[in-house]
PDB file of N, CA and C in Angstrom:
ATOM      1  N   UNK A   1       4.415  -1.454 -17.443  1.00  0.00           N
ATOM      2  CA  UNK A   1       4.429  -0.685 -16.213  1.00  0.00           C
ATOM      3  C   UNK A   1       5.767   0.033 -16.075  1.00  0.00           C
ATOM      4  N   UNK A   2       5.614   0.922 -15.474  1.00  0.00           N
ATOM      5  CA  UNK A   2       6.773   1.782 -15.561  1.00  0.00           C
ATOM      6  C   UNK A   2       7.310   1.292 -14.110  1.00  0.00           C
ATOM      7  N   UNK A   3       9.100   1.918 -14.226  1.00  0.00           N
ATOM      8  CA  UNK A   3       9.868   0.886 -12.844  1.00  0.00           C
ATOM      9  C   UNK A   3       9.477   1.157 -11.561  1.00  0.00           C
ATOM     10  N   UNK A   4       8.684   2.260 -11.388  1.00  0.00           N
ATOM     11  CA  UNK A   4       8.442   3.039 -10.530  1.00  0.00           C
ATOM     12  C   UNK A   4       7.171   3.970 -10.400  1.00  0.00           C
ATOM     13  N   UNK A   5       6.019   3.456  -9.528  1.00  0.00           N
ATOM     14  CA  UNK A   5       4.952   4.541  -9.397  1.00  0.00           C
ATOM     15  C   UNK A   5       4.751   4.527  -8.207  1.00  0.00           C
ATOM     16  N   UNK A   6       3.902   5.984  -8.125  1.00  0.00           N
ATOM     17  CA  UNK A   6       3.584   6.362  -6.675  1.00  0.00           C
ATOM     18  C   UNK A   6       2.483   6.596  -6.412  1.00  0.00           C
ATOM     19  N   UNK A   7       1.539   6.021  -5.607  1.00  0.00           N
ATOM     20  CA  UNK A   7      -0.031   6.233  -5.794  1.00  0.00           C
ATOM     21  C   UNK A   7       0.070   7.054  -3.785  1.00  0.00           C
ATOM     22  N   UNK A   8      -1.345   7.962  -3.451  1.00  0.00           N
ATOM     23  CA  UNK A   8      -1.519   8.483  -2.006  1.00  0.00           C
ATOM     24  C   UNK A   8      -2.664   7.573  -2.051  1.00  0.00           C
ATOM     25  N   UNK A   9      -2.805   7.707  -0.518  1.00  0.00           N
ATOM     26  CA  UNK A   9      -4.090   6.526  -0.063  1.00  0.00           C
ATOM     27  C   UNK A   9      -4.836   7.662   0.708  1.00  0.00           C
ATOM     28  N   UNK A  10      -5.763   7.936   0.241  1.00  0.00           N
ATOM     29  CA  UNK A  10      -6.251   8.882   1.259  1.00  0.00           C
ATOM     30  C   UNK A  10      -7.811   7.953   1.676  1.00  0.00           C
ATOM     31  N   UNK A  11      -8.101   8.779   3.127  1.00  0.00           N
ATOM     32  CA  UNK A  11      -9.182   8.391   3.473  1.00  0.00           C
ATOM     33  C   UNK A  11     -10.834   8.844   2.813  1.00  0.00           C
ATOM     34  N   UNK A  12     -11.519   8.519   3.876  1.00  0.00           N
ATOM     35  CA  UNK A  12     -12.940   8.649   3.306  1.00  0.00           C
ATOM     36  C   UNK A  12     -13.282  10.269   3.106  1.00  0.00           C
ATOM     37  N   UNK A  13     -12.605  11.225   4.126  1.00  0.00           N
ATOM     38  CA  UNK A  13     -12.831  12.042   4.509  1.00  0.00           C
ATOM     39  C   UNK A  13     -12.032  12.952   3.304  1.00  0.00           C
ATOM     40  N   UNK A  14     -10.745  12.722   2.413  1.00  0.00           N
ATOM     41  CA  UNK A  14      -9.911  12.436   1.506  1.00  0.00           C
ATOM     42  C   UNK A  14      -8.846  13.550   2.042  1.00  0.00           C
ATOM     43  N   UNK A  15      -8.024  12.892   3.381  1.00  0.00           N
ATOM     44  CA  UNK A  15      -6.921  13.082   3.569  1.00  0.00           C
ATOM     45  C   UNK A  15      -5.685  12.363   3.118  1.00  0.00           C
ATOM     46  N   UNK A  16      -4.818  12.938   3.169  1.00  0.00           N
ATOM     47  CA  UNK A  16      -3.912  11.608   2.331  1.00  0.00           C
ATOM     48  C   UNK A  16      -3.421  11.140   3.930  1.00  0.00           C
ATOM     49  N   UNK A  17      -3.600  10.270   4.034  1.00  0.00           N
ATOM     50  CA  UNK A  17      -2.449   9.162   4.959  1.00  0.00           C
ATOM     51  C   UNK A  17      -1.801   8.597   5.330  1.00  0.00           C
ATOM     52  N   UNK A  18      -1.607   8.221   3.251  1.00  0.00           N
ATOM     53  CA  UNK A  18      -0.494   6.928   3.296  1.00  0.00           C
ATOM     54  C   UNK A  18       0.175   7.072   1.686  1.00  0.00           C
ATOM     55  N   UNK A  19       1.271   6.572   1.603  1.00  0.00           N
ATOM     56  CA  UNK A  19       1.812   6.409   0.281  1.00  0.00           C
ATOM     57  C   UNK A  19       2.098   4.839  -0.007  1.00  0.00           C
ATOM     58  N   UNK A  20       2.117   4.489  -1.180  1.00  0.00           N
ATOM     59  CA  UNK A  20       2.008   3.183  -1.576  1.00  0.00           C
ATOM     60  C   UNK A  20       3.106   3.320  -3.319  1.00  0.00           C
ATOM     61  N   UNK A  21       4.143   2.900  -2.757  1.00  0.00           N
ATOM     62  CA  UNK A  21       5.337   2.655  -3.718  1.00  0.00           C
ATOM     63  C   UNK A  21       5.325   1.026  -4.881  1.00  0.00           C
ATOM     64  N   UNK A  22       4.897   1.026  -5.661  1.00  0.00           N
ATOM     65  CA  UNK A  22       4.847   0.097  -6.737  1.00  0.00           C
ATOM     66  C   UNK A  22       6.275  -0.076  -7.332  1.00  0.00           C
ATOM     67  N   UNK A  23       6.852  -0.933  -7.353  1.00  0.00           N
ATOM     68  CA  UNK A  23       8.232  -1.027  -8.181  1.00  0.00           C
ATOM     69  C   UNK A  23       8.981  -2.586  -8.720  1.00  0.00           C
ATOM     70  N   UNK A  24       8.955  -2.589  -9.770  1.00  0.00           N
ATOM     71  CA  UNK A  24       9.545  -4.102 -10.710  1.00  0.00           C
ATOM     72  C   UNK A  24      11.104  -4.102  -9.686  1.00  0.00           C
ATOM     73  N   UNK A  25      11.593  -5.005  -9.130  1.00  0.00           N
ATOM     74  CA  UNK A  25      12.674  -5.599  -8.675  1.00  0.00           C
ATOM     75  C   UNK A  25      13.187  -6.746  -9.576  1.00  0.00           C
ATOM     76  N   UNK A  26      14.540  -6.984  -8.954  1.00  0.00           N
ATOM     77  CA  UNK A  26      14.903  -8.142  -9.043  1.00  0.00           C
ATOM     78  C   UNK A  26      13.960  -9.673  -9.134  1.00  0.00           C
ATOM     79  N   UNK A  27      13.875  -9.121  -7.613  1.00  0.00           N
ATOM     80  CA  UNK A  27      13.043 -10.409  -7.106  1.00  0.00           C
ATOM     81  C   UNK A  27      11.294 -10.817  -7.614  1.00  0.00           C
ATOM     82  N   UNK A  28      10.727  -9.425  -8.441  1.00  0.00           N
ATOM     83  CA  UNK A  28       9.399  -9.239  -8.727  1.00  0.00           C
ATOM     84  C   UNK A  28       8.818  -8.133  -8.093  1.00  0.00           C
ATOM     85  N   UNK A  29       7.857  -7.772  -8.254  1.00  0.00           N
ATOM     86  CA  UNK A  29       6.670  -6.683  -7.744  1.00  0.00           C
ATOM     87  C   UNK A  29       6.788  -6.271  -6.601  1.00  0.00           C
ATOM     88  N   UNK A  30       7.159  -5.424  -5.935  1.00  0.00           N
ATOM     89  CA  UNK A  30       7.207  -4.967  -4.675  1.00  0.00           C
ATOM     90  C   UNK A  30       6.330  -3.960  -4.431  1.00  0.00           C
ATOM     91  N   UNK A  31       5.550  -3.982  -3.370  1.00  0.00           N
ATOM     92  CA  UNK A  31       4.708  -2.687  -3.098  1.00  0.00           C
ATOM     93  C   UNK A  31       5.197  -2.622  -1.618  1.00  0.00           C
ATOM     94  N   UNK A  32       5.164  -1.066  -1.239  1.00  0.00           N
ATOM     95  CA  UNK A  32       5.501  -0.868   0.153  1.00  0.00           C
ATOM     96  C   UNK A  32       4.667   0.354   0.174  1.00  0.00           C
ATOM     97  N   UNK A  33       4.390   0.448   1.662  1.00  0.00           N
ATOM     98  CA  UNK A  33       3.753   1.182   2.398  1.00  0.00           C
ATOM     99  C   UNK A  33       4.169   2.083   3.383  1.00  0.00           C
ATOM    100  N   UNK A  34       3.924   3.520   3.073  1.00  0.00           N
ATOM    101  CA  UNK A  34       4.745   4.287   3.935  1.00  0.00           C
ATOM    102  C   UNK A  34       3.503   5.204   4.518  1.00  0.00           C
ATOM    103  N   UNK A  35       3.873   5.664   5.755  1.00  0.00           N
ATOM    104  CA  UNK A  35       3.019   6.840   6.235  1.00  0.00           C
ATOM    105  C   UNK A  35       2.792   7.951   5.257  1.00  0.00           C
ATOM    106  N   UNK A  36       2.280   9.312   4.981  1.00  0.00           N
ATOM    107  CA  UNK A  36       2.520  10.440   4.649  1.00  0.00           C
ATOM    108  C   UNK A  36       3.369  10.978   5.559  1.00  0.00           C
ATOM    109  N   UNK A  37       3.289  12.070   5.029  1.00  0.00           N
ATOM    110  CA  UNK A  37       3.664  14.003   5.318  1.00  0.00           C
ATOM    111  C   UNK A  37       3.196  14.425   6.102  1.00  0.00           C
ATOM    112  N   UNK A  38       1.532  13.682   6.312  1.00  0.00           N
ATOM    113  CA  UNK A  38       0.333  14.831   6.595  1.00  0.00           C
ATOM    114  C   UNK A  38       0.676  15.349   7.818  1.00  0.00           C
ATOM    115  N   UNK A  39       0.413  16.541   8.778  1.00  0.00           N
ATOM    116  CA  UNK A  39       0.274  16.606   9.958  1.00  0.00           C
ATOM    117  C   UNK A  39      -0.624  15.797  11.299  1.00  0.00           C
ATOM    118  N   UNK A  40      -0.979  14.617  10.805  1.00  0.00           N
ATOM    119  CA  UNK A  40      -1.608  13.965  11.750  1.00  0.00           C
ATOM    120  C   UNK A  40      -1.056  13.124  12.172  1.00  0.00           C
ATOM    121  N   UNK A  41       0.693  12.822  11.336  1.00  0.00           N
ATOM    122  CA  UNK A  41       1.599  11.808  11.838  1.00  0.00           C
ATOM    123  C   UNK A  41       2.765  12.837  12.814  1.00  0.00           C
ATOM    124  N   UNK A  42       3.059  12.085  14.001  1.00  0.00           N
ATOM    125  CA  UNK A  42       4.099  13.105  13.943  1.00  0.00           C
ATOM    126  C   UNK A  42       5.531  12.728  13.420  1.00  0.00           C
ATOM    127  N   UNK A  43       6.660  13.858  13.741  1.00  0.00           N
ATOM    128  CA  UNK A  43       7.633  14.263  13.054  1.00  0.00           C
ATOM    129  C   UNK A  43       7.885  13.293  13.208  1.00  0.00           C
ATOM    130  N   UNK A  44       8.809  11.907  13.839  1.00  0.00           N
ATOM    131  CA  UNK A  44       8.926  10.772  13.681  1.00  0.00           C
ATOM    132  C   UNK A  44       8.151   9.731  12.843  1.00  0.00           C
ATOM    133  N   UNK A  45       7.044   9.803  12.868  1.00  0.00           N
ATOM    134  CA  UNK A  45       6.279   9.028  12.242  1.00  0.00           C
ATOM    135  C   UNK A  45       6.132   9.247  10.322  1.00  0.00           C
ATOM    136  N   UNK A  46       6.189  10.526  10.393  1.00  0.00           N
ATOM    137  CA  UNK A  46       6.008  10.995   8.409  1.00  0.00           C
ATOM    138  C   UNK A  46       7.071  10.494   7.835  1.00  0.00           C
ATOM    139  N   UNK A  47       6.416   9.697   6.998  1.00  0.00           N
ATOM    140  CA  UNK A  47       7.093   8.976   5.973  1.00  0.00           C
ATOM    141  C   UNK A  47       8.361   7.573   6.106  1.00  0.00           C
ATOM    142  N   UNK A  48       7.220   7.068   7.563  1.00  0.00           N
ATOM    143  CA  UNK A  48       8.231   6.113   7.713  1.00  0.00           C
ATOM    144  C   UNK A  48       7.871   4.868   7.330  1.00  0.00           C
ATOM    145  N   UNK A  49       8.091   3.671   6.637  1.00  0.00           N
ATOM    146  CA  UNK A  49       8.066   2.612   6.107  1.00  0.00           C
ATOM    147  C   UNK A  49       7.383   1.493   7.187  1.00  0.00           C
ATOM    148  N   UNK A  50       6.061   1.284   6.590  1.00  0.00           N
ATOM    149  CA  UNK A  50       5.292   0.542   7.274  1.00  0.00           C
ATOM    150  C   UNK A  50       5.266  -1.118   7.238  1.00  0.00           C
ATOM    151  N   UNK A  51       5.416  -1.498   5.881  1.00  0.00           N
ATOM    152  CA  UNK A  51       4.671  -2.727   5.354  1.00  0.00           C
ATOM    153  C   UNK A  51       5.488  -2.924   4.042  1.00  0.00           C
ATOM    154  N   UNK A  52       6.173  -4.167   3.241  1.00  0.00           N
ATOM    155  CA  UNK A  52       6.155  -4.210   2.122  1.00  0.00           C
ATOM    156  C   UNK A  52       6.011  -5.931   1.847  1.00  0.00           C
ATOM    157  N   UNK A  53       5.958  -5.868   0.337  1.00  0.00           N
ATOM    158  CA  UNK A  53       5.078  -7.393  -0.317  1.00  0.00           C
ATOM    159  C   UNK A  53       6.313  -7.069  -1.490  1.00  0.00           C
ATOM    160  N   UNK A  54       6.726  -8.467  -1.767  1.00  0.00           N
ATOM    161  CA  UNK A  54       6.648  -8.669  -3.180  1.00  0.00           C
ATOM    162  C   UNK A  54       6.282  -9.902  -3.814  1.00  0.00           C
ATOM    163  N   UNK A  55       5.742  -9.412  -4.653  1.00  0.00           N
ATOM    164  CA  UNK A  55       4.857 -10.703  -5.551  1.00  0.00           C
ATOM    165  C   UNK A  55       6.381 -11.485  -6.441  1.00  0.00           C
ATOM    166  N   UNK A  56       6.758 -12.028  -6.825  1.00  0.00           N
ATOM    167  CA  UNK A  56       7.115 -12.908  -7.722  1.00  0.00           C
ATOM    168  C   UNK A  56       6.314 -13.698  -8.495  1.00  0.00           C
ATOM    169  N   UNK A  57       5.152 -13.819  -8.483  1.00  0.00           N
ATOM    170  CA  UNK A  57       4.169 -14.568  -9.706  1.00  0.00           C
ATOM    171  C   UNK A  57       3.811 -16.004  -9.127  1.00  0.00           C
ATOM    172  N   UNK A  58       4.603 -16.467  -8.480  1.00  0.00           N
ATOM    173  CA  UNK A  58       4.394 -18.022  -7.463  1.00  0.00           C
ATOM    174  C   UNK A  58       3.939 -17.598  -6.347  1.00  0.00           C
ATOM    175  N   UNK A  59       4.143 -16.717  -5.322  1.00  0.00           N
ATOM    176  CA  UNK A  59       3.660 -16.110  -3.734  1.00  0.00           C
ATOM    177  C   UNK A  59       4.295 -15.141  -3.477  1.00  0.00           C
ATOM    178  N   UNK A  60       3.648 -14.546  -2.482  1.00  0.00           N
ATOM    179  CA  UNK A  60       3.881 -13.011  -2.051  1.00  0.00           C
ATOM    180  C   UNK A  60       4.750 -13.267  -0.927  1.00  0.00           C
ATOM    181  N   UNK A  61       5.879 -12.684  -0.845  1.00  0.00           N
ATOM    182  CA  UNK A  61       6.662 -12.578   0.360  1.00  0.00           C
ATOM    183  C   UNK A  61       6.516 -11.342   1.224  1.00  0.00           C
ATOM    184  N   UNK A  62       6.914 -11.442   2.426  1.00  0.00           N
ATOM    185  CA  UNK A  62       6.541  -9.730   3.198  1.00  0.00           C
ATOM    186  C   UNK A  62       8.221  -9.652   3.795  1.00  0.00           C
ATOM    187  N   UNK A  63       8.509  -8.634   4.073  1.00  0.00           N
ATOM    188  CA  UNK A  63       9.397  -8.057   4.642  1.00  0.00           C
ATOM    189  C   UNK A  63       9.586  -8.334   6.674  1.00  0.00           C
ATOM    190  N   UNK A  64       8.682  -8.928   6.551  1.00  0.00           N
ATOM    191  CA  UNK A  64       8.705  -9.627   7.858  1.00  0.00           C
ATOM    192  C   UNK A  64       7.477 -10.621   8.542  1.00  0.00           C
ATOM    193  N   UNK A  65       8.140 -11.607   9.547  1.00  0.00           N
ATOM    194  CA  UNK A  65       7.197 -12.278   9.783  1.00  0.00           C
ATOM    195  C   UNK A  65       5.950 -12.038  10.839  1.00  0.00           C
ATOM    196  N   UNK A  66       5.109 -12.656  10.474  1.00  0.00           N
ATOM    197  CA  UNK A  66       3.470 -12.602  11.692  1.00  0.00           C
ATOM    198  C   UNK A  66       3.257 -13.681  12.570  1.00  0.00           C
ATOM    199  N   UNK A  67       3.611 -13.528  13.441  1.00  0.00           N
ATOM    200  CA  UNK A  67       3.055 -14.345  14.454  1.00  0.00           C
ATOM    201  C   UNK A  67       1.302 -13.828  15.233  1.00  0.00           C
ATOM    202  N   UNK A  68       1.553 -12.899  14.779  1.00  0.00           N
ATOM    203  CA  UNK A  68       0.238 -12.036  15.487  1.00  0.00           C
ATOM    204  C   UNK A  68       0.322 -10.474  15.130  1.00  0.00           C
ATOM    205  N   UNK A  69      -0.728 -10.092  14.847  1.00  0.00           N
ATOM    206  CA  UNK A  69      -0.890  -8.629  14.179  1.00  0.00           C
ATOM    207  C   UNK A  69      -1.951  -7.955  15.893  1.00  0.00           C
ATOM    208  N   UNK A  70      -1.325  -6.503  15.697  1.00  0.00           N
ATOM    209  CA  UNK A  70      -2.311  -5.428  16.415  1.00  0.00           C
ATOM    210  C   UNK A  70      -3.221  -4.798  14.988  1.00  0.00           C
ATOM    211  N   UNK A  71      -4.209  -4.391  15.993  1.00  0.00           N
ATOM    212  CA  UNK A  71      -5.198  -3.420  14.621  1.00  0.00           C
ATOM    213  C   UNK A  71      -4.707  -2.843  13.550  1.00  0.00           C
ATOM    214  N   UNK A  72      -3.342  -1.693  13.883  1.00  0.00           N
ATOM    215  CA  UNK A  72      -2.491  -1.220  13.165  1.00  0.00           C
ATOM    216  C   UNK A  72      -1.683  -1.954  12.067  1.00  0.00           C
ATOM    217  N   UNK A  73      -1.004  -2.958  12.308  1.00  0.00           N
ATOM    218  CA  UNK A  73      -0.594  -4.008  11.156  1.00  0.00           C
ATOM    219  C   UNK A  73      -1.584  -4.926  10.338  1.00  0.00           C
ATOM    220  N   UNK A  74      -3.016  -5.153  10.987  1.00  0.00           N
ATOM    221  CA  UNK A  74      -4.297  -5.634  10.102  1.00  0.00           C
ATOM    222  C   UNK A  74      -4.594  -4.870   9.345  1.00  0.00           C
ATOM    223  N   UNK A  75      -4.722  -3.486   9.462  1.00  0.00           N
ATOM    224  CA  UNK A  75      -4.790  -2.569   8.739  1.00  0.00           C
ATOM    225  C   UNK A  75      -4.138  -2.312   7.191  1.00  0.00           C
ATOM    226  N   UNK A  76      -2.939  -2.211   7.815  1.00  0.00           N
ATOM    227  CA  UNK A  76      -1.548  -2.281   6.801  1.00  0.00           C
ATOM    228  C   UNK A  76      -1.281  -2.798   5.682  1.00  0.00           C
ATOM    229  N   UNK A  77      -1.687  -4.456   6.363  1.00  0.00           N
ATOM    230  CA  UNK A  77      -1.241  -5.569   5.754  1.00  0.00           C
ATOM    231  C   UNK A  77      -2.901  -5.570   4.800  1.00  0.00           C
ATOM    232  N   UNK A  78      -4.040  -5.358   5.402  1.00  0.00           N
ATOM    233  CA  UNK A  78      -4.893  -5.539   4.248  1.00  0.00           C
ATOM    234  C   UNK A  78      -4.959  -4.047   3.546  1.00  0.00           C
ATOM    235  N   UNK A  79      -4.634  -2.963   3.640  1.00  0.00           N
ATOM    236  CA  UNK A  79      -3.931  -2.342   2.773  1.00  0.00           C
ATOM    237  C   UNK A  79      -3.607  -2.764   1.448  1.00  0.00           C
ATOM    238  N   UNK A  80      -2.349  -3.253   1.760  1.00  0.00           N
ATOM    239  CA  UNK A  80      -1.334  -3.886   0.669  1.00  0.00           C
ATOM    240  C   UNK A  80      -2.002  -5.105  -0.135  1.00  0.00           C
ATOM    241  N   UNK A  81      -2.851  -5.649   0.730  1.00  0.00           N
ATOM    242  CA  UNK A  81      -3.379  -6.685   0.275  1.00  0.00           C
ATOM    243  C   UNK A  81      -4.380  -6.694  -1.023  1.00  0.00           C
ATOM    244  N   UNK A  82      -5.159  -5.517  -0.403  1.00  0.00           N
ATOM    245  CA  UNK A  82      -6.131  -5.007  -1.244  1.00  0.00           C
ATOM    246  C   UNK A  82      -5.351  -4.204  -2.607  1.00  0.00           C
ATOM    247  N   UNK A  83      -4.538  -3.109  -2.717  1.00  0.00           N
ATOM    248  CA  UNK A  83      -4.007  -2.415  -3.150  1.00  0.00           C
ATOM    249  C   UNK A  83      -3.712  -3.386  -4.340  1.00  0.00           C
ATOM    250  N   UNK A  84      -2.794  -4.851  -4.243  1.00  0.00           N
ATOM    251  CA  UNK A  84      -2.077  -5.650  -5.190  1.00  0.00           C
ATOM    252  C   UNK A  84      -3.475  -6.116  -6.163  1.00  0.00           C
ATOM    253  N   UNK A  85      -4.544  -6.669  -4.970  1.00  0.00           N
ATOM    254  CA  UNK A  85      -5.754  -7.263  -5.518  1.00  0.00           C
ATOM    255  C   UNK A  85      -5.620  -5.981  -6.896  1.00  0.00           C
ATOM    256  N   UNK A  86      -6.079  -4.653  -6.720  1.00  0.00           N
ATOM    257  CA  UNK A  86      -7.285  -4.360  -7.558  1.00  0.00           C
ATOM    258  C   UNK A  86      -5.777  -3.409  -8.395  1.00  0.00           C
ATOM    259  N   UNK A  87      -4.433  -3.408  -8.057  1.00  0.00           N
ATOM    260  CA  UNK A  87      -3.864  -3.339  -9.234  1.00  0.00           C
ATOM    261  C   UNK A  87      -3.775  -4.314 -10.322  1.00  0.00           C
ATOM    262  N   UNK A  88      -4.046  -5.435  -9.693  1.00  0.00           N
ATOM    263  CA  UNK A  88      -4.157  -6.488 -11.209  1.00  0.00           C
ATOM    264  C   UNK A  88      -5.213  -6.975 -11.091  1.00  0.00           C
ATOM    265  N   UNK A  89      -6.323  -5.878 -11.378  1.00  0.00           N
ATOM    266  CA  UNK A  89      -7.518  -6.011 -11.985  1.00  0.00           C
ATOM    267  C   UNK A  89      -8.707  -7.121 -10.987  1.00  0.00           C
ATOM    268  N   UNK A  90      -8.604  -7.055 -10.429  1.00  0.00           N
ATOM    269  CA  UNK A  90      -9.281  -8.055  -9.500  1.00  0.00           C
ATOM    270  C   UNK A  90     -10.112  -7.583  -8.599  1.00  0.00           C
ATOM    271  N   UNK A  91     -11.699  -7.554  -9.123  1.00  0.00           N
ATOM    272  CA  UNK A  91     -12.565  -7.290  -8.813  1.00  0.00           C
ATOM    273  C   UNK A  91     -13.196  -7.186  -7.093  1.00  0.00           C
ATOM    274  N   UNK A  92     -12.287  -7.845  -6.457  1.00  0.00           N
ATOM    275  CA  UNK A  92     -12.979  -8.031  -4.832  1.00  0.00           C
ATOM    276  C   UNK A  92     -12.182  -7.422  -3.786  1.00  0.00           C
ATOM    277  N   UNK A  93     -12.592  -7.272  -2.825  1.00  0.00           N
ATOM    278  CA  UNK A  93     -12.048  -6.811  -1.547  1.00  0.00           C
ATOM    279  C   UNK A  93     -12.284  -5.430  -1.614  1.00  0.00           C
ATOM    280  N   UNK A  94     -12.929  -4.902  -2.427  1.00  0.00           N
ATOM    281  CA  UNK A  94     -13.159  -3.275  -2.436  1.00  0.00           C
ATOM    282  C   UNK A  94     -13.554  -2.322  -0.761  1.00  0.00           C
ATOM    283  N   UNK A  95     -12.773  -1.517  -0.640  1.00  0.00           N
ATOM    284  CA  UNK A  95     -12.835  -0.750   0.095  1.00  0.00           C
ATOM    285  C   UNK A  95     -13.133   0.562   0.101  1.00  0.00           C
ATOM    286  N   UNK A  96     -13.426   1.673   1.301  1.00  0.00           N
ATOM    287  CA  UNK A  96     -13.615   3.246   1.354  1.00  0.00           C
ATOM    288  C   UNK A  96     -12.243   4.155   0.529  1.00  0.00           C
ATOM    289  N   UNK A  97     -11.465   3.299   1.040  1.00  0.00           N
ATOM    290  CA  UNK A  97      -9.858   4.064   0.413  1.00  0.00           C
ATOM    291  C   UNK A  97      -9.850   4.242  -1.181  1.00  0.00           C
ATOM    292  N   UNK A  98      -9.317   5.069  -1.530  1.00  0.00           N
ATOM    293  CA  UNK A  98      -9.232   5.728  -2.733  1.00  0.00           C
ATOM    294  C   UNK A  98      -7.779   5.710  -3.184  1.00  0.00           C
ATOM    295  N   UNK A  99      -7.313   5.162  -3.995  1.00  0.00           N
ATOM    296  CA  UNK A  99      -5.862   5.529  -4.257  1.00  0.00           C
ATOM    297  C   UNK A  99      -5.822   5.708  -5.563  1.00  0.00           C
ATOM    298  N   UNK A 100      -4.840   7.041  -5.365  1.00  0.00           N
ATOM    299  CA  UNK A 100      -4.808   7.600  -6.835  1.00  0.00           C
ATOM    300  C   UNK A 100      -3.065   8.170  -7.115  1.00  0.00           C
ATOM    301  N   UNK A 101      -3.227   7.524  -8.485  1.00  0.00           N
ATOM    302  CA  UNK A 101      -1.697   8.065  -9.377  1.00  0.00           C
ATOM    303  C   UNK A 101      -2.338   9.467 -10.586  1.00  0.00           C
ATOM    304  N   UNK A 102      -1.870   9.956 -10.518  1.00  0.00           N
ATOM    305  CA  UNK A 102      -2.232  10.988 -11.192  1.00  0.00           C
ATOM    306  C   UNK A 102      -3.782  11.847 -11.485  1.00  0.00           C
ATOM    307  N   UNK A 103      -4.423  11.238 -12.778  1.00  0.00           N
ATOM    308  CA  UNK A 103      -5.461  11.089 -12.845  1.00  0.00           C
ATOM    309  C   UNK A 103      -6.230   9.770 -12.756  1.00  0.00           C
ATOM    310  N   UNK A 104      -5.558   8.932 -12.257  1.00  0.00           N
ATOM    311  CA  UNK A 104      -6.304   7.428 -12.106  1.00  0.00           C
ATOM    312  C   UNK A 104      -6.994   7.339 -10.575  1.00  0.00           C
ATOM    313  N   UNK A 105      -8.319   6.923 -10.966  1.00  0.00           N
ATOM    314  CA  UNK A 105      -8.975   6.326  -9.010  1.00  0.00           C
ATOM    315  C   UNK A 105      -9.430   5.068  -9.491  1.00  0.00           C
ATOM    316  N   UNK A 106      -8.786   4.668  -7.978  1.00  0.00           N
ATOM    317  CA  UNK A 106      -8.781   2.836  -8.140  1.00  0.00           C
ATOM    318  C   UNK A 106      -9.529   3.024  -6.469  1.00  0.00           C
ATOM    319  N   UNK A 107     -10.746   2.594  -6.828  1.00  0.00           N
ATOM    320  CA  UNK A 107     -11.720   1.922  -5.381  1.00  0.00           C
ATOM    321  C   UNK A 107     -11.172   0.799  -4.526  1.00  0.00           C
ATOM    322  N   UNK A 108     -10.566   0.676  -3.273  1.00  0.00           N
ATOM    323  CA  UNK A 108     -10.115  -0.625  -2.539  1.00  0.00           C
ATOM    324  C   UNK A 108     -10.294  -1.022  -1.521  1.00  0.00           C
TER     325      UNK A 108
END
């Protein structure tokens, strides 16, 4: 894997919405979650850092703790959740979202 990829999350409708940053750390696998560009966020909101995970191979750590999620962070968080699932090949949790690196589509 290369140190660094960048996949868009777009919706059903296939807007992009979201960006999803893949990157080898120190600590292990990190994926984070950022808004887009698009015009449906506003100027505050584009491209601001939503959510991140990193795997280390023993458990996934997050960048912060849950005591309780709104819709918006359920969202997020199974996002990321899903996203890790079906980057390492793991058949379940498939969703409408589409995320794509280049020429690659990964169903999640």
């Amino acid at each position: 894997m290369k140190d660094k990829q960048t996949y868009m999350v777009l919706n059903h409708e296939g807007v992009h919405e979201y960006d999803i940053i893949k990157e080898l750390t120190d600590e292990g696998e990190k994926i984070t979650l950022f808004r887009s560009n698009n015009p449906t966020w506003t100027e505050q909101a584009k491209g601001e850092k939503i959510l991140s995970l990193v795997n280390d191979g023993n458990e996934i750590k997050f960048d912060r703790k849950f005591k309780s999620l709104d819709y918006a962070e359920l969202f997020a968080l199974r996002l990321l959740l899903n996203f890790e699932q079906q980057t390492d090949d793991n058949p379940h949790n498939r969703e409408k979202y589409r995320i794509i690196e280049n020429k690659h589509l990964f169903e999640v």
